[in-house]
N, C-alpha and C. Protein backbone atom coordinates (compact mmCIF):
# COMPACT_ATOMS: atom_id res chain seq x y z
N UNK A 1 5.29 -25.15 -27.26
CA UNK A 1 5.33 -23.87 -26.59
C UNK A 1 5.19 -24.10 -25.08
N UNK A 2 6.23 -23.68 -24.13
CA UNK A 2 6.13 -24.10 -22.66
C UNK A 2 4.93 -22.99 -22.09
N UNK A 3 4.38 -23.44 -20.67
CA UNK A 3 3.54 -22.92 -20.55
C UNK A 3 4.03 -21.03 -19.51
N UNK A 4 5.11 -21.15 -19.44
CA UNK A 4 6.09 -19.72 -19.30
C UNK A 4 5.71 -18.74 -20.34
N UNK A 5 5.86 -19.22 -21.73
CA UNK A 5 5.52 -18.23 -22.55
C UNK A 5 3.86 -17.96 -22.91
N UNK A 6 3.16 -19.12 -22.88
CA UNK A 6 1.83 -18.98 -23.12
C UNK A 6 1.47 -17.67 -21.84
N UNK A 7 1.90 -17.95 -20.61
CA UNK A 7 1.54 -17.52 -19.71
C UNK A 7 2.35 -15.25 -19.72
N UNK A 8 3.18 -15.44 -20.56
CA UNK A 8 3.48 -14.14 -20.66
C UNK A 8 3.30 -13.59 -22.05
N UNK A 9 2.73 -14.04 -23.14
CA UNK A 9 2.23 -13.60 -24.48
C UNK A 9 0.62 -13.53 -23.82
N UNK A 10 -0.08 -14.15 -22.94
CA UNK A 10 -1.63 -13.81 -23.10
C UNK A 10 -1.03 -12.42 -21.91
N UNK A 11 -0.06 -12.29 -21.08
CA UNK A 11 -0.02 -11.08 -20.32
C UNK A 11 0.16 -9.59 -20.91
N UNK A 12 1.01 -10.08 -22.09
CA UNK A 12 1.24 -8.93 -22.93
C UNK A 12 0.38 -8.67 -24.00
N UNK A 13 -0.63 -9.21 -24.36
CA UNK A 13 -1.77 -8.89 -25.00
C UNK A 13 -2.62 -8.37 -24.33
N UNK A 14 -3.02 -8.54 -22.63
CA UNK A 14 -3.84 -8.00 -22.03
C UNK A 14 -3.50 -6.59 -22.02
N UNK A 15 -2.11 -6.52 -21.66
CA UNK A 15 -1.58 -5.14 -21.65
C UNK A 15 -1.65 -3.66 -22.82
N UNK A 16 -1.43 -5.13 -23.95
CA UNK A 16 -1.69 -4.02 -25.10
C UNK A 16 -3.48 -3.40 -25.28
N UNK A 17 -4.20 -4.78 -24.73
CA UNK A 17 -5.70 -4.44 -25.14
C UNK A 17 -5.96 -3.01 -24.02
N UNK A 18 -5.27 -3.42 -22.62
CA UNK A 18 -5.60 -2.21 -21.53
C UNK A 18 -5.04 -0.95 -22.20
N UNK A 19 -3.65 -0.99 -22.34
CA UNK A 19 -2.99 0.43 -23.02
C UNK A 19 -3.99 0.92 -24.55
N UNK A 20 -5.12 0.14 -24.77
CA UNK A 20 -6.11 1.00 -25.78
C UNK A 20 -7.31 1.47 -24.74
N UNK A 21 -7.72 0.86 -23.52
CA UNK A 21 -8.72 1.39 -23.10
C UNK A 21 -9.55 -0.08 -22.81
N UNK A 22 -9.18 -1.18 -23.32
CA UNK A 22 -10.66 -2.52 -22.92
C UNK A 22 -9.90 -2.70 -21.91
N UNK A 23 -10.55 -2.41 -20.48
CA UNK A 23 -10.39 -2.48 -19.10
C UNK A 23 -11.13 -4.18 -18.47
N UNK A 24 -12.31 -4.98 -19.30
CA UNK A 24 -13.07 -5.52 -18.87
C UNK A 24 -12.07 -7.06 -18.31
N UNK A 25 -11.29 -7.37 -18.89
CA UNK A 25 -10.26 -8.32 -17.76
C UNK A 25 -9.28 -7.87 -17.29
N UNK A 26 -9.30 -6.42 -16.94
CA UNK A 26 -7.82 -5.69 -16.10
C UNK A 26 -8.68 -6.27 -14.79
N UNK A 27 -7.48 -6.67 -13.57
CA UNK A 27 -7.35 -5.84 -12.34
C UNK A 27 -6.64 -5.43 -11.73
N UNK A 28 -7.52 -4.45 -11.02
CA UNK A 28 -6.73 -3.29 -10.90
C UNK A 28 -6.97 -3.22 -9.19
N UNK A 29 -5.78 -3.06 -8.61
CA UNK A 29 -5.49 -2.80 -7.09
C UNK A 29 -5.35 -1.49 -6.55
N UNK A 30 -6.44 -0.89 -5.95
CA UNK A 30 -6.77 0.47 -5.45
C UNK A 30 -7.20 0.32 -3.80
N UNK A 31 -5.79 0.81 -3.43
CA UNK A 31 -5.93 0.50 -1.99
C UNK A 31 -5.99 1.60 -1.18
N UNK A 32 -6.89 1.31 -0.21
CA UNK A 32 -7.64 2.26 0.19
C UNK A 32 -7.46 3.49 1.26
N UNK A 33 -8.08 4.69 1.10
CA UNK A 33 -7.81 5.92 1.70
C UNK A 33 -7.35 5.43 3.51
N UNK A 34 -6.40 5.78 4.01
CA UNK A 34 -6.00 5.34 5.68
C UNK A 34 -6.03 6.45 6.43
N UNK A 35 -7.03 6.69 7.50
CA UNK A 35 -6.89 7.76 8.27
C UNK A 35 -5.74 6.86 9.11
N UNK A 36 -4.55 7.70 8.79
CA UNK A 36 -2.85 7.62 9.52
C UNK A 36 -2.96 7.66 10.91
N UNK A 37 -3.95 8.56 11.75
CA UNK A 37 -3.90 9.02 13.21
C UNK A 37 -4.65 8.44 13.85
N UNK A 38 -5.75 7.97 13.34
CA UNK A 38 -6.70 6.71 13.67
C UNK A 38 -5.73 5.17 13.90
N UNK A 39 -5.17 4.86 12.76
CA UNK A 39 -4.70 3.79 12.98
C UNK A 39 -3.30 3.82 13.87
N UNK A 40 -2.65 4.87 13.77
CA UNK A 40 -1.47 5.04 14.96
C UNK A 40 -2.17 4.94 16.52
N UNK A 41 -3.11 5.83 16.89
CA UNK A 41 -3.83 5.55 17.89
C UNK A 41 -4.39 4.05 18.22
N UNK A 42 -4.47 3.58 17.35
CA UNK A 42 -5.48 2.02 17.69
C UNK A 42 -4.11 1.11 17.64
N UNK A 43 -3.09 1.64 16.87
CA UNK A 43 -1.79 0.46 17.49
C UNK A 43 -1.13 0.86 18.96
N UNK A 44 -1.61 2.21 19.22
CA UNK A 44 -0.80 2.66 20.66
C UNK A 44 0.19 3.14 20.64
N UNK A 45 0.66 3.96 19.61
CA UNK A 45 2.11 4.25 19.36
C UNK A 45 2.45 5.68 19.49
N UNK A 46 3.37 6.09 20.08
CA UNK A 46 3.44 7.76 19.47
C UNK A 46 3.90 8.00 18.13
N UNK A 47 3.32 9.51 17.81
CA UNK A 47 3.72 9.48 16.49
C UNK A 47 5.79 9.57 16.19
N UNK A 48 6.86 9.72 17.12
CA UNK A 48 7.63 9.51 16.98
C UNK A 48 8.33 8.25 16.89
N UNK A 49 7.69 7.24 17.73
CA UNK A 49 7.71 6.10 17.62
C UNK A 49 7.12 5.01 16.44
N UNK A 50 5.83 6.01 15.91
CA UNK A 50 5.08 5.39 14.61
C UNK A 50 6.43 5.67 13.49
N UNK A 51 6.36 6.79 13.46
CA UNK A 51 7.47 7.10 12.03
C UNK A 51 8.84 6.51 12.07
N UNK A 52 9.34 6.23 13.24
CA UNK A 52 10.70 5.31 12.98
C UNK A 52 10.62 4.04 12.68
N UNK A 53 9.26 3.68 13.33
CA UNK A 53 9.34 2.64 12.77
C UNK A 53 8.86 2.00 11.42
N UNK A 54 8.50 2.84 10.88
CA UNK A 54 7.81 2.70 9.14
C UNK A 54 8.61 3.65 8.48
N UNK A 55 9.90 3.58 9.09
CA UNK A 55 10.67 4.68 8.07
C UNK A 55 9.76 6.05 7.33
N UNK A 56 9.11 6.70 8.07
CA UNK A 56 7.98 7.66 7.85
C UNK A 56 9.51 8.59 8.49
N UNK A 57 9.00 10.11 8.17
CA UNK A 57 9.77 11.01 8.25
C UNK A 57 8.46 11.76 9.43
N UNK A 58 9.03 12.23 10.74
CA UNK A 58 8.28 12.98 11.30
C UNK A 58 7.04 14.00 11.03
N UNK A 59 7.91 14.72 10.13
CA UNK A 59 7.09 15.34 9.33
C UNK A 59 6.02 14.81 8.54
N UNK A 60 6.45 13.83 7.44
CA UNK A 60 5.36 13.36 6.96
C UNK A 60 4.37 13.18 7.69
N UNK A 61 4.18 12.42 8.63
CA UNK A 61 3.32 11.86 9.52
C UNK A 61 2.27 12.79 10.16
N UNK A 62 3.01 14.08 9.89
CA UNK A 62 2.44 15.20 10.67
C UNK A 62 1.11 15.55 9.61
N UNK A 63 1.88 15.63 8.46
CA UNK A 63 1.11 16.06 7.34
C UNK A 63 -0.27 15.27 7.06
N UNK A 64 0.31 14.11 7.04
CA UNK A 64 -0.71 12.74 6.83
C UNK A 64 -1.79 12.92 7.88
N UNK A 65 -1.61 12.76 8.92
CA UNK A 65 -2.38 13.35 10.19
C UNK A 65 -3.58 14.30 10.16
N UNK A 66 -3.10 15.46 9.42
CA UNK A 66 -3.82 17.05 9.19
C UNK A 66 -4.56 16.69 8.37
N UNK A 67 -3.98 15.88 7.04
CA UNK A 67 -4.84 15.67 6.09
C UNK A 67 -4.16 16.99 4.64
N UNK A 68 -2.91 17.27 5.02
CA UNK A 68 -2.35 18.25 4.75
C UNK A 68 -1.87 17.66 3.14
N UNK A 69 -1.48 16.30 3.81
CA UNK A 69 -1.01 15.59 1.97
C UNK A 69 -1.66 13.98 2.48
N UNK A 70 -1.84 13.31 1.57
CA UNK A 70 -2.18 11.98 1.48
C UNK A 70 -0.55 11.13 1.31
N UNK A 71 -0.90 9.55 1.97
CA UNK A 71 -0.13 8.77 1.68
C UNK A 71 -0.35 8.42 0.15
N UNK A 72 0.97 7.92 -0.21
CA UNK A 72 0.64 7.25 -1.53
C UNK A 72 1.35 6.14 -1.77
N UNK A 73 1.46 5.37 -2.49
CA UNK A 73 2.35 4.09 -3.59
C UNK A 73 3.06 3.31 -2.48
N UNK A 74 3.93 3.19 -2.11
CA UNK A 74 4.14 2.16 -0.88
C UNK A 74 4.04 2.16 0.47
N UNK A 75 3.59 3.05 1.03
CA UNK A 75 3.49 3.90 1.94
C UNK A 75 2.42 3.55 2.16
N UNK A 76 1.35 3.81 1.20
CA UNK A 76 -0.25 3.59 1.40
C UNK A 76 -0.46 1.85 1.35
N UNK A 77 0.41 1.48 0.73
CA UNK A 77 0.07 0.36 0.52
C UNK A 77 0.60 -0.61 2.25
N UNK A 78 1.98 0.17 2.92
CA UNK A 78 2.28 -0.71 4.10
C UNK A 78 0.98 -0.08 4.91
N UNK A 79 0.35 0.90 4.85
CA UNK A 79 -0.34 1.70 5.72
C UNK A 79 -1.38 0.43 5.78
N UNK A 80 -2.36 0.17 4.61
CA UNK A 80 -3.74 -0.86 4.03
C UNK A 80 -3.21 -1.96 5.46
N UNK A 81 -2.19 -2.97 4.99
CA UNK A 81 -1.41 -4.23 5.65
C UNK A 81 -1.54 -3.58 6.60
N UNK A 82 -1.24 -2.80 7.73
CA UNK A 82 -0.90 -2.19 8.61
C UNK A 82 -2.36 -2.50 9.59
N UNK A 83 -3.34 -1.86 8.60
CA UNK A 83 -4.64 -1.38 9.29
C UNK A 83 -5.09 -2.61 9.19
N UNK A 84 -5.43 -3.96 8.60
CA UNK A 84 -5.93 -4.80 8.47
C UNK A 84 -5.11 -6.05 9.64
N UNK A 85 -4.22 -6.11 9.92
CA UNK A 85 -3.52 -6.78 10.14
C UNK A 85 -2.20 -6.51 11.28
N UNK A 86 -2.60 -5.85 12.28
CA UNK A 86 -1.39 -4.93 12.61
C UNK A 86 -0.57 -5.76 13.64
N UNK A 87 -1.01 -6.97 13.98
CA UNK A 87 -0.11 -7.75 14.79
C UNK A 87 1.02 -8.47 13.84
N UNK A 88 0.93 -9.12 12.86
CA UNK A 88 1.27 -9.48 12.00
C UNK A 88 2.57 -8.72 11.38
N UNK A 89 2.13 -7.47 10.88
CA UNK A 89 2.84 -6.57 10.27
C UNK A 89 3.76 -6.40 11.35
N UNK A 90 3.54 -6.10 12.86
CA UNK A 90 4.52 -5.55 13.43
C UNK A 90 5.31 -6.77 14.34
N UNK A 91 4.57 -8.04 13.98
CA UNK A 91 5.71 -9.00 14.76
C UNK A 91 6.96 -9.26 13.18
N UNK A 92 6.54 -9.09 11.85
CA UNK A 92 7.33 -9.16 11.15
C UNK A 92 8.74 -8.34 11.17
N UNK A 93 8.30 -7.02 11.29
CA UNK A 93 9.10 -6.10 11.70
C UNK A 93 10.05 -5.92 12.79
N UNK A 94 9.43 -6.40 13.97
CA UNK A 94 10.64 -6.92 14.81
C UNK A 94 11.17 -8.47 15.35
N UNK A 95 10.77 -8.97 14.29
CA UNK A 95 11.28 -10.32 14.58
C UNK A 95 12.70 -10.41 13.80
């Protein structure tokens, strides 16, 4: 048995044990709440300039801002990278 399959039969057993509820070897990636206007401010950006460049929609940004709607799913997740790391993230982006 190569170790490809060992390595995706113990994945799909974990899965089946999680899809009943035994959570105790899940993990699980919950990334965290981003005040959007805080971290636009601390990169120096305007918010027209923030949203083009994260493919953010003006609007959104507006919203996110107010607190009107939350980021979510990839969005939140470039936001996390963003806030932790923001030289990085943004020499990637325009390099």
């Amino acid at each position: 048995m190569s170790s490809a399959y060992k390595s995706i039969s113990k994945g799909l057993k974990e899965a089946i044990e999680y899809s009943k509820g035994d959570t105790k070897e899940a993990r699980e990636f919950k990334p965290q709440h981003i005040d959007v206007k805080k971290l636009r401010e601390k990169i120096g950006m305007s918010q027209p300039k923030f949203a083009a460049s994260f493919g953010i929609s003006l609007g959104t940004l507006r919203h996110w801002e107010r607190g009107d709607r939350y980021p979510q799913g990839p969005a939140l997740i470039l936001l996390n990278l963003l806030s932790k790391d923001p030289n990085t993230v943004l020499e990637i982006l325009y390099t």
